[in-house]
Protein backbone atom coordinates (compact mmCIF):
# COMPACT_ATOMS: atom_id res chain seq x y z
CA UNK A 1 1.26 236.60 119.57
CA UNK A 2 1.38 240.68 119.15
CA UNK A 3 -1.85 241.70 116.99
CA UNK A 4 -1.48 244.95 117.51
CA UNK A 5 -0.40 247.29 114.35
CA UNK A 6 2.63 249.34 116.50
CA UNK A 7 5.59 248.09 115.22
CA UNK A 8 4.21 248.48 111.76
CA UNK A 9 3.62 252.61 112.50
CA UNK A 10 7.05 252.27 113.89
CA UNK A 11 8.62 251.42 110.80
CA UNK A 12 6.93 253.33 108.59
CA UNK A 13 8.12 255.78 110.76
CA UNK A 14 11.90 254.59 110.66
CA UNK A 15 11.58 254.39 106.70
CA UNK A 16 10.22 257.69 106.15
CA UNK A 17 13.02 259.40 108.45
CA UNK A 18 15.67 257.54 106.38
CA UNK A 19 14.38 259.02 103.63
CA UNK A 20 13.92 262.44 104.83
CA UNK A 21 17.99 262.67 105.09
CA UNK A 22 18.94 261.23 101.89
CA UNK A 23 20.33 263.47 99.75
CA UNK A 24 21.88 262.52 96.22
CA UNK A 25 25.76 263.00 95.81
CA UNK A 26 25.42 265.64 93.32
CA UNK A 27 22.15 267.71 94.37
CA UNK A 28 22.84 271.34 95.13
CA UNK A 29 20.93 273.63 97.09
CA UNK A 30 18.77 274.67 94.65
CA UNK A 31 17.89 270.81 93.71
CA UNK A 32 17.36 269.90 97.54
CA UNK A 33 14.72 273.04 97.60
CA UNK A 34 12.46 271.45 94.54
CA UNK A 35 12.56 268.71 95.68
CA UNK A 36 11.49 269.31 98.76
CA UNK A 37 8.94 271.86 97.74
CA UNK A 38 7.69 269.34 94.90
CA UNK A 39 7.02 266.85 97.82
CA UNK A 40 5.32 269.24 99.73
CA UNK A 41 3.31 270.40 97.80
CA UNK A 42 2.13 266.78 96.90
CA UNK A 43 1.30 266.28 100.68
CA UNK A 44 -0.83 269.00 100.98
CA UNK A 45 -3.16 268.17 98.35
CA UNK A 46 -4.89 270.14 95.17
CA UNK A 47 -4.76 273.84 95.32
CA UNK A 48 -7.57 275.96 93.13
CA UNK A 49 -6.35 275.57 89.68
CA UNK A 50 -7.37 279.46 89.22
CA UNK A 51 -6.58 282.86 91.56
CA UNK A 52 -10.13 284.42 92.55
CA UNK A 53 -10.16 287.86 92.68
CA UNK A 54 -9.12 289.45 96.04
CA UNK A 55 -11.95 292.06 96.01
CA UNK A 56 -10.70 293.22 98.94
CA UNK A 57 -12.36 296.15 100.97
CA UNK A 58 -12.31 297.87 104.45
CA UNK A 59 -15.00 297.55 106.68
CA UNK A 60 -14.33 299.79 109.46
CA UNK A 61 -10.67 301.59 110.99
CA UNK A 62 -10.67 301.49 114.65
CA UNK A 63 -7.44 304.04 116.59
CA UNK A 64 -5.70 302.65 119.77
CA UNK A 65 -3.32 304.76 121.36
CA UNK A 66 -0.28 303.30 119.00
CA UNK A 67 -1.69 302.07 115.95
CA UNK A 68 -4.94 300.99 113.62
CA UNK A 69 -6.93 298.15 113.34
CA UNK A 70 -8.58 297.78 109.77
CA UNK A 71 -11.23 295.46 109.51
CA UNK A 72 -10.53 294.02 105.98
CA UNK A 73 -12.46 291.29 104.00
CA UNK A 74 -11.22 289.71 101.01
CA UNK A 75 -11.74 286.53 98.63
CA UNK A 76 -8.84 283.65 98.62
CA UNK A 77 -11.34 281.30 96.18
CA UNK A 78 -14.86 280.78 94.92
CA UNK A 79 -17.38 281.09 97.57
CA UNK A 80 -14.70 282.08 100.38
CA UNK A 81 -14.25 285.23 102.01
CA UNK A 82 -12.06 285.85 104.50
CA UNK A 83 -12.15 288.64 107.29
CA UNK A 84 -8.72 289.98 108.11
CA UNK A 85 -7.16 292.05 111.07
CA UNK A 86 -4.51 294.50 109.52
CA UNK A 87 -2.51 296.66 112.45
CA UNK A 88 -1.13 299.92 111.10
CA UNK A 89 1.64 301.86 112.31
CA UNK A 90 0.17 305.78 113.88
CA UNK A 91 4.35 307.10 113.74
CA UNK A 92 4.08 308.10 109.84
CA UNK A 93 2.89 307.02 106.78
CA UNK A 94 4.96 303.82 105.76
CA UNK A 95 5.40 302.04 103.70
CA UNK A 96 6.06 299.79 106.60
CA UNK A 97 7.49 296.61 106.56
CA UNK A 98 5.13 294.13 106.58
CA UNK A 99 4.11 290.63 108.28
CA UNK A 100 1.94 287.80 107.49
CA UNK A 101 0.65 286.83 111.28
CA UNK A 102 -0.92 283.25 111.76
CA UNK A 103 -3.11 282.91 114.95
CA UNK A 104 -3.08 279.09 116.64
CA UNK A 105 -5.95 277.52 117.98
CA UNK A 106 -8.58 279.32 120.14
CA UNK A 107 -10.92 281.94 119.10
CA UNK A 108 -9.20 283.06 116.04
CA UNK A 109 -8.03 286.11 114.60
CA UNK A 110 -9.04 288.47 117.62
CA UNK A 111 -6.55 285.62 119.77
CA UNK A 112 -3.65 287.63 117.78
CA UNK A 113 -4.31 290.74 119.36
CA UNK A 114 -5.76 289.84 122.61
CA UNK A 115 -8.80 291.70 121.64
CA UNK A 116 -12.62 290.67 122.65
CA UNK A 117 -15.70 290.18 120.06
CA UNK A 118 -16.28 294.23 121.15
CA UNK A 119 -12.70 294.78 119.94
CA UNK A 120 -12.06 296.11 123.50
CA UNK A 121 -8.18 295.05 124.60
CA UNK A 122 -8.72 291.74 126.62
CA UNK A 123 -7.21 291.70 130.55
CA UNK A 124 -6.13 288.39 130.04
CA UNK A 125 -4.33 288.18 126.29
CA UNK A 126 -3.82 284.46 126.93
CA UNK A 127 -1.42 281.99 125.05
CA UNK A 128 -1.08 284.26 122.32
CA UNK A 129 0.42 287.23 123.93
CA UNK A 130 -0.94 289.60 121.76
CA UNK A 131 1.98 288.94 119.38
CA UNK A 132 0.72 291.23 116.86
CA UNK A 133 0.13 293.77 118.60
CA UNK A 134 4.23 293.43 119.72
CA UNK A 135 4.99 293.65 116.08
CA UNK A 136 2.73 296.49 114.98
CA UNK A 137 4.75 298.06 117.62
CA UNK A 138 7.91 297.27 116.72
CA UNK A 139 6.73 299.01 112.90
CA UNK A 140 5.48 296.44 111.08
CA UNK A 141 2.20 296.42 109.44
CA UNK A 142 0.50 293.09 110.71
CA UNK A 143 -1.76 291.07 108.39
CA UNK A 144 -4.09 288.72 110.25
CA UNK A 145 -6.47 286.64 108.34
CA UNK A 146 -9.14 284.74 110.55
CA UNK A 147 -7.58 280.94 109.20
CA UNK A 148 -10.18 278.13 108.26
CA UNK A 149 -11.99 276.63 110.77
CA UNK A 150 -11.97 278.98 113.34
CA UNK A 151 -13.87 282.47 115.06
CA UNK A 152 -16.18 283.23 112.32
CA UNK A 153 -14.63 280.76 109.51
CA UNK A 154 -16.35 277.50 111.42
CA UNK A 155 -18.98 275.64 109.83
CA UNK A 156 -22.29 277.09 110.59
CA UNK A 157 -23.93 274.34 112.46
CA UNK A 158 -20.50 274.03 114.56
CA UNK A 159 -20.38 277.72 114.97
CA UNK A 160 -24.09 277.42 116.57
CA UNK A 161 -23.36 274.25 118.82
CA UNK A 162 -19.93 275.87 120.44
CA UNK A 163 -19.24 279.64 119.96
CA UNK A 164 -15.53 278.86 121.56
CA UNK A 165 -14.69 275.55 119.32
CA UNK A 166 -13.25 274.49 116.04
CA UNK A 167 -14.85 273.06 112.76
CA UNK A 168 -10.93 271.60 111.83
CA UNK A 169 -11.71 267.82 112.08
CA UNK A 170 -15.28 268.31 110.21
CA UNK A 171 -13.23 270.97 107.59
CA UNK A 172 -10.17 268.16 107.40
CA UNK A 173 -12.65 265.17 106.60
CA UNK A 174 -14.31 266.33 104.06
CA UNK A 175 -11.64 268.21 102.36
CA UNK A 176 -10.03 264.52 102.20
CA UNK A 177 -12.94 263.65 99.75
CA UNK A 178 -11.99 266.10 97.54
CA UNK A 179 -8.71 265.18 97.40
CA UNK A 180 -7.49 268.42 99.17
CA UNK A 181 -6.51 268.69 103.08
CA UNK A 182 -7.28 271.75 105.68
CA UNK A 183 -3.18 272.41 105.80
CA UNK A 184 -3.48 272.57 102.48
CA UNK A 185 -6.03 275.09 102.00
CA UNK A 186 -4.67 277.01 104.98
CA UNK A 187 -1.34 277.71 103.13
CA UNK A 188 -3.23 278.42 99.87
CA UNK A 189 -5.08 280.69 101.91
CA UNK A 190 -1.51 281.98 103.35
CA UNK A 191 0.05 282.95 99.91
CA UNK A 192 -3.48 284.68 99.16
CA UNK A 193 -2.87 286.80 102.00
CA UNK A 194 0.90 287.86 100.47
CA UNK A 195 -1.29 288.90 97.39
CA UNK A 196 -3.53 290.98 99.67
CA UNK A 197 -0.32 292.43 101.12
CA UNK A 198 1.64 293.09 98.11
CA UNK A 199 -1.60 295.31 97.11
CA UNK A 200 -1.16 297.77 99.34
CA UNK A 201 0.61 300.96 99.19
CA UNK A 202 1.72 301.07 102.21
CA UNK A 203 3.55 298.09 102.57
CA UNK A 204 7.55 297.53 101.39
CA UNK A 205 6.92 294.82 99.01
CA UNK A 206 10.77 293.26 99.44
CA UNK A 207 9.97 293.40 103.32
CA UNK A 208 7.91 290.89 103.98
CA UNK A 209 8.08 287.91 106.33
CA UNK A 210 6.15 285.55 108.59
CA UNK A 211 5.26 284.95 112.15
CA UNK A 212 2.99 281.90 113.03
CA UNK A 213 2.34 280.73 116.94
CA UNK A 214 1.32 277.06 117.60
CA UNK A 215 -0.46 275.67 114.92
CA UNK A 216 -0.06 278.62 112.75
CA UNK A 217 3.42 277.95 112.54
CA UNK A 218 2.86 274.76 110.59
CA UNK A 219 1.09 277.55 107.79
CA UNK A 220 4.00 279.76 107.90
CA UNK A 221 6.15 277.85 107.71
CA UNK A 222 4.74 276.02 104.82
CA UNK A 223 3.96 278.67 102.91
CA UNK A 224 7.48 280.39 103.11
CA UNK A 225 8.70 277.28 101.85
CA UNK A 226 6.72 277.53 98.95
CA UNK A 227 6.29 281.30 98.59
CA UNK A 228 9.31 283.42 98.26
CA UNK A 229 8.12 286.53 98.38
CA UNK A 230 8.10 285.81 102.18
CA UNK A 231 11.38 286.49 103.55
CA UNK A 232 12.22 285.78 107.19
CA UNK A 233 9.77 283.71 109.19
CA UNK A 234 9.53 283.20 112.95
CA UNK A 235 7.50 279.56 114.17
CA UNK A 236 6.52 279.56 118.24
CA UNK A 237 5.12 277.11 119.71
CA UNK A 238 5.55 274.08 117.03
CA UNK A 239 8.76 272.57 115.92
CA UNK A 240 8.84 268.99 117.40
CA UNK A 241 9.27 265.60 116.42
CA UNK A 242 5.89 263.48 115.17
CA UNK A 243 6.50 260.84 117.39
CA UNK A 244 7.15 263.31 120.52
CA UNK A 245 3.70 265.17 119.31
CA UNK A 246 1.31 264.25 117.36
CA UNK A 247 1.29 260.34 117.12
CA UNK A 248 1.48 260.38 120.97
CA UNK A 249 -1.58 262.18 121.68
CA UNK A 250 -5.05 263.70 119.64
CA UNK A 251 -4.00 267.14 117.66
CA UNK A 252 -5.68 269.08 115.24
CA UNK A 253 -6.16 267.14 111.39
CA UNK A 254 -4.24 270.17 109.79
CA UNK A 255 -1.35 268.59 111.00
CA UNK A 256 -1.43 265.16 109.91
CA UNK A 257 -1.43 266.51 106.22
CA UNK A 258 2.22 266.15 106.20
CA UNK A 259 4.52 263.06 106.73
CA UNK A 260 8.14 262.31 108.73
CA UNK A 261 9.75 262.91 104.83
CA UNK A 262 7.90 266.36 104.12
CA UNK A 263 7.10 267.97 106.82
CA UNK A 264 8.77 267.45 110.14
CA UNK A 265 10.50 271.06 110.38
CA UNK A 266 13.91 269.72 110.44
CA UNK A 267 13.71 267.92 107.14
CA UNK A 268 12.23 271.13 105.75
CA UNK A 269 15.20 273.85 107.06
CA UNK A 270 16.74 273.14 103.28
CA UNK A 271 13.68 274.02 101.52
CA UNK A 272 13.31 278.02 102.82
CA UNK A 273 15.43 281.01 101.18
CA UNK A 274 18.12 282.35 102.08
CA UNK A 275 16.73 284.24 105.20
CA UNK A 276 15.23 280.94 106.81
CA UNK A 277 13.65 280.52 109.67
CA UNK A 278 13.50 281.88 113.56
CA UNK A 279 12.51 279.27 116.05
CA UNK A 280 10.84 279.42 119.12
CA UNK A 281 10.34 276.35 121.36
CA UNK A 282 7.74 275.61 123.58
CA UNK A 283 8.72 272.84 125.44
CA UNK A 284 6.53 273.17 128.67
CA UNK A 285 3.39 272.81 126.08
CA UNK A 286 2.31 269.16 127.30
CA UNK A 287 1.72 268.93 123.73
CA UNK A 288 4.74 269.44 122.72
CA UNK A 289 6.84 267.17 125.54
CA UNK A 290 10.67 268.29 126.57
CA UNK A 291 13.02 266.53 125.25
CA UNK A 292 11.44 266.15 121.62
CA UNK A 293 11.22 269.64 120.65
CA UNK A 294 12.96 269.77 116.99
């Protein structure tokens, strides 16, 4: 006799892919895309029911050799400010094009720019490349919020205990009691941002897009599905199947906020605008094994 509960994840697996590509006979595109955003935004959980005040303010402007680094803080909800990396443009004033950057896991916003706690450009940029610093170069004005649960945005005992770690599975289980989830409030979080960015002067307000790496992706990419004020939108590092990624080995609770029917990023391709999305696949990840990369 098999006690063991496999075969019952395996077809609740099975069931939820079926359902993922059914699509009634008569549903156009613009059906498919509430749909799909409707059942998203069920799987992530409550958002605030009211917009805080962004309140946002510059703390310091530090010059490199090709563009700025602003030091921004702003609110996203009650209780919850956020410190933010924007990268300006030195060729001219703008208004630039602009870019809503989400950093994966590691030590947070600075990870984006390969910069150190001193804000001194790192030897070593690491996994992240210093990907926005590539597109400040490339002209686009670069917002990067610090995301939940990591750098300065841990919990405070967490913070204390690890300086390099993450407060995401402490953040995820006791968001779950609230009836919200940490992908959730990461996307919320996201679309604050876009408010943030829409503020500015110096940004194009029609030109804006996305760019998340790793686990950021799963935040851009959610919230340009439900945000369309962001245009294009470029995921590294992410797209896989569940059963190739995470329900083979331990990942971070952000990304179980989803299901096989919602949020597996091939099901989701029909819920993004007309500009869609940009993959990029990292398939020698051991997290994210070859041959099940979406």
């Amino acid at each position: 006799m098999n006690w063991t509960t496999d075969a019952f994840l395996g077809r609740l697996y099975a069931l939820a892919s079926e359902q993922r590509l059914q699509c009634g006979p008569d549903e156009t595109k613009e059906k498919v895309q509430g749909r799909l955003r409707g059942e998203l935004k069920r799987v992530l959980g409550a958002f605030p029911a009211e917009r805080q005040p962004l309140g946002a303010a510059v703390l310091e402007r530090i010059e490199y050799d090709d563009f700025i680094v602003e030091r921004v803080s702003y609110s996203t909800m009650e209780a919850m400010q956020v410190p933010v990396l924007v990268l300006v443009p030195k060729d001219g004033p703008g208004p630039w094009p602009a870019v809503l950057a989400c950093h994966g896991h590691g030590n947070g916003q600075l990870d984006a720019a390969g910069l150190g706690p001193d804000f001194r450009e790192l030897d070593d940029p690491g996994i992240h490349n210093r990907f926005a610093v590539q597109l400040v170069r490339q002209g686009l004005l670069v917002v990067v919020p610090e995301i939940m649960g990591f750098g300065e945005r841990r919990m405070a005992g967490e913070l204390k205990a690890n300086p390099h770690g993450s407060s995401c599975g402490m953040l995820a289980s006791q968001l779950l009691m609230y009836g919200r989830t940490l992908a959730g409030m990461r996307v919320y979080e996201a679309m604050r941002a876009v408010d943030y960015i829409e503020s500015r002067a110096d940004v194009l307000p029609a030109r804006v897009g996305a760019f998340g790496f790793s686990g950021g992706s799963l935040i851009a990419a959610f919230a340009s599905a439900l945000d369309e004020r962001l245009g294009a939108t470029v995921l590294c590092g992410w797209t896989n199947t569940f059963r190739g990624s995470i329900m083979a080995m331990h990942h971070c609770r952000q990304l179980y906020a989803g299901n096989a029917a919602a949020s597996r990023a091939a099901g989701m391709d029909r819920a993004y605008g007309p500009e869609g999305i940009i993959r990029g696949i990292g398939c020698s990840r051991p997290d994210l094994p070859g041959g099940t990369c979406a």
